[in-house]
C-alpha atoms as a PDB file:
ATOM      1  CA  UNK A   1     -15.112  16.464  20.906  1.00  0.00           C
ATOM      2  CA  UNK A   2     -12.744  15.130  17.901  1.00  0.00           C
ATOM      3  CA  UNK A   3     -13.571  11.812  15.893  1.00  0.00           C
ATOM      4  CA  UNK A   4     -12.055   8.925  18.174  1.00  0.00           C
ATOM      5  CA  UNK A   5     -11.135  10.641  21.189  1.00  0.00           C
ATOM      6  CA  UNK A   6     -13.174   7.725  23.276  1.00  0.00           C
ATOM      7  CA  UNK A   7     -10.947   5.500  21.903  1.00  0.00           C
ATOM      8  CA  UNK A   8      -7.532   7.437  21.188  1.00  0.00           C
ATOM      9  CA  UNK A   9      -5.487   6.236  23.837  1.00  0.00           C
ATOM     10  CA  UNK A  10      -7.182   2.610  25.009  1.00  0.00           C
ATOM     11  CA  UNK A  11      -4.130  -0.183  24.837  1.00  0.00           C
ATOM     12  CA  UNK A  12      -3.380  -2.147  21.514  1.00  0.00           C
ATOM     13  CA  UNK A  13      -4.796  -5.487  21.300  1.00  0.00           C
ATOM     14  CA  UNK A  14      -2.608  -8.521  21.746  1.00  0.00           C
ATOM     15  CA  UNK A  15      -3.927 -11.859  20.724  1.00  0.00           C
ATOM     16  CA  UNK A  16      -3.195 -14.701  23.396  1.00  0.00           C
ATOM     17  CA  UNK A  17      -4.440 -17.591  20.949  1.00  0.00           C
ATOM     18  CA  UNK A  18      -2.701 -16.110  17.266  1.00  0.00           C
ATOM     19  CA  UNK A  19       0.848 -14.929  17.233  1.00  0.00           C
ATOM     20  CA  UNK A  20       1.531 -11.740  15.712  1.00  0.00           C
ATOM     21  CA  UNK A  21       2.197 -11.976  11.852  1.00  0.00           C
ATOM     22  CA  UNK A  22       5.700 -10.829  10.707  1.00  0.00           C
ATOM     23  CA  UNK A  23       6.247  -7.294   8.539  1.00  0.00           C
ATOM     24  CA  UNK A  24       7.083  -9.673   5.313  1.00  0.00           C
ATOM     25  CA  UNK A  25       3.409 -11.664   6.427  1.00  0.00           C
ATOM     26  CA  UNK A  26       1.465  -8.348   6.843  1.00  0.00           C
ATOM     27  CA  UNK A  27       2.983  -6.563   3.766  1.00  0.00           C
ATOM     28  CA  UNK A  28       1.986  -9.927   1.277  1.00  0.00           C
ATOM     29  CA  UNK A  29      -1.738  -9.196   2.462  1.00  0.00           C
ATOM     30  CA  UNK A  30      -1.646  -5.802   0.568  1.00  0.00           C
ATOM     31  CA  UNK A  31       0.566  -6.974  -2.050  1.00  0.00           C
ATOM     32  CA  UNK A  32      -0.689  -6.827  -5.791  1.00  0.00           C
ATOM     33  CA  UNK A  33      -2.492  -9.517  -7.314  1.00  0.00           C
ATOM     34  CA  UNK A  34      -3.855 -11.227 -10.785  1.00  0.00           C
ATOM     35  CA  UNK A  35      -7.470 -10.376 -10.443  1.00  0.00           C
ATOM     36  CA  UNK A  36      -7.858 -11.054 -14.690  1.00  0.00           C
ATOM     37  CA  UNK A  37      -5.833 -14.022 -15.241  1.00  0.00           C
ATOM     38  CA  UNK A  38      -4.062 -13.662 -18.547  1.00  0.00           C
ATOM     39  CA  UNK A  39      -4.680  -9.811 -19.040  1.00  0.00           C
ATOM     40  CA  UNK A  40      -1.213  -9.153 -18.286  1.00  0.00           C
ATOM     41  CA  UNK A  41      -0.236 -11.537 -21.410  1.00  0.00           C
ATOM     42  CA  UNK A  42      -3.033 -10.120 -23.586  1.00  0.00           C
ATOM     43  CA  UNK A  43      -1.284  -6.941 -23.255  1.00  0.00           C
ATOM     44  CA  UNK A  44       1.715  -7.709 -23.688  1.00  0.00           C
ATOM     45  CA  UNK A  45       0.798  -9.815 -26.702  1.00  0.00           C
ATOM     46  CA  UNK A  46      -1.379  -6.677 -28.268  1.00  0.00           C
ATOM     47  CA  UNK A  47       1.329  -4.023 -27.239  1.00  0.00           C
ATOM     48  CA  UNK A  48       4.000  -6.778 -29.349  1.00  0.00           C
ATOM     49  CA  UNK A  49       1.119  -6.914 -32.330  1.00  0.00           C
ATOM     50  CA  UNK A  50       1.939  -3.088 -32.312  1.00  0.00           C
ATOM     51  CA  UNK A  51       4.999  -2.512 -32.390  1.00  0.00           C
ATOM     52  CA  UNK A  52       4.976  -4.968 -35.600  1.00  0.00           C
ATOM     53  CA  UNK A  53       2.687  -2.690 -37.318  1.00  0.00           C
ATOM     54  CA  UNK A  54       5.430   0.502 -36.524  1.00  0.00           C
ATOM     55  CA  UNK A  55       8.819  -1.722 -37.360  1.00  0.00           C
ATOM     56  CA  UNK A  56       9.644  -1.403 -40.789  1.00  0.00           C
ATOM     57  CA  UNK A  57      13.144  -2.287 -40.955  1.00  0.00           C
END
């Protein structure tokens, strides 16, 4: 017997009290987020402190 074939071909649930979310509502779930607030500026700000250090124009 294979992994899930109990439950394989049993109907898709359909809420009757919550409407289905949209594609755009589903996909937002899994989109990225800011788990370190400010990281992305203190690299930014570190890789522009390097850069200085290489420019010698």
């Amino acid at each position: 017997m294979k992994a899930f074939d109990d439950i394989i071909s049993l109907p898709h649930h359909v809420s009757k009290k919550h409407p289905q979310m949209s594609m755009l509502q589903r996909a937002a779930q899994f989109a990225p987020f800011a788990a370190l607030t400010g990281h992305e500026e203190a690299i930014e700000e570190t890789a522009q402190e390097h850069m200085e250090d290489y420019n010698t124009d």
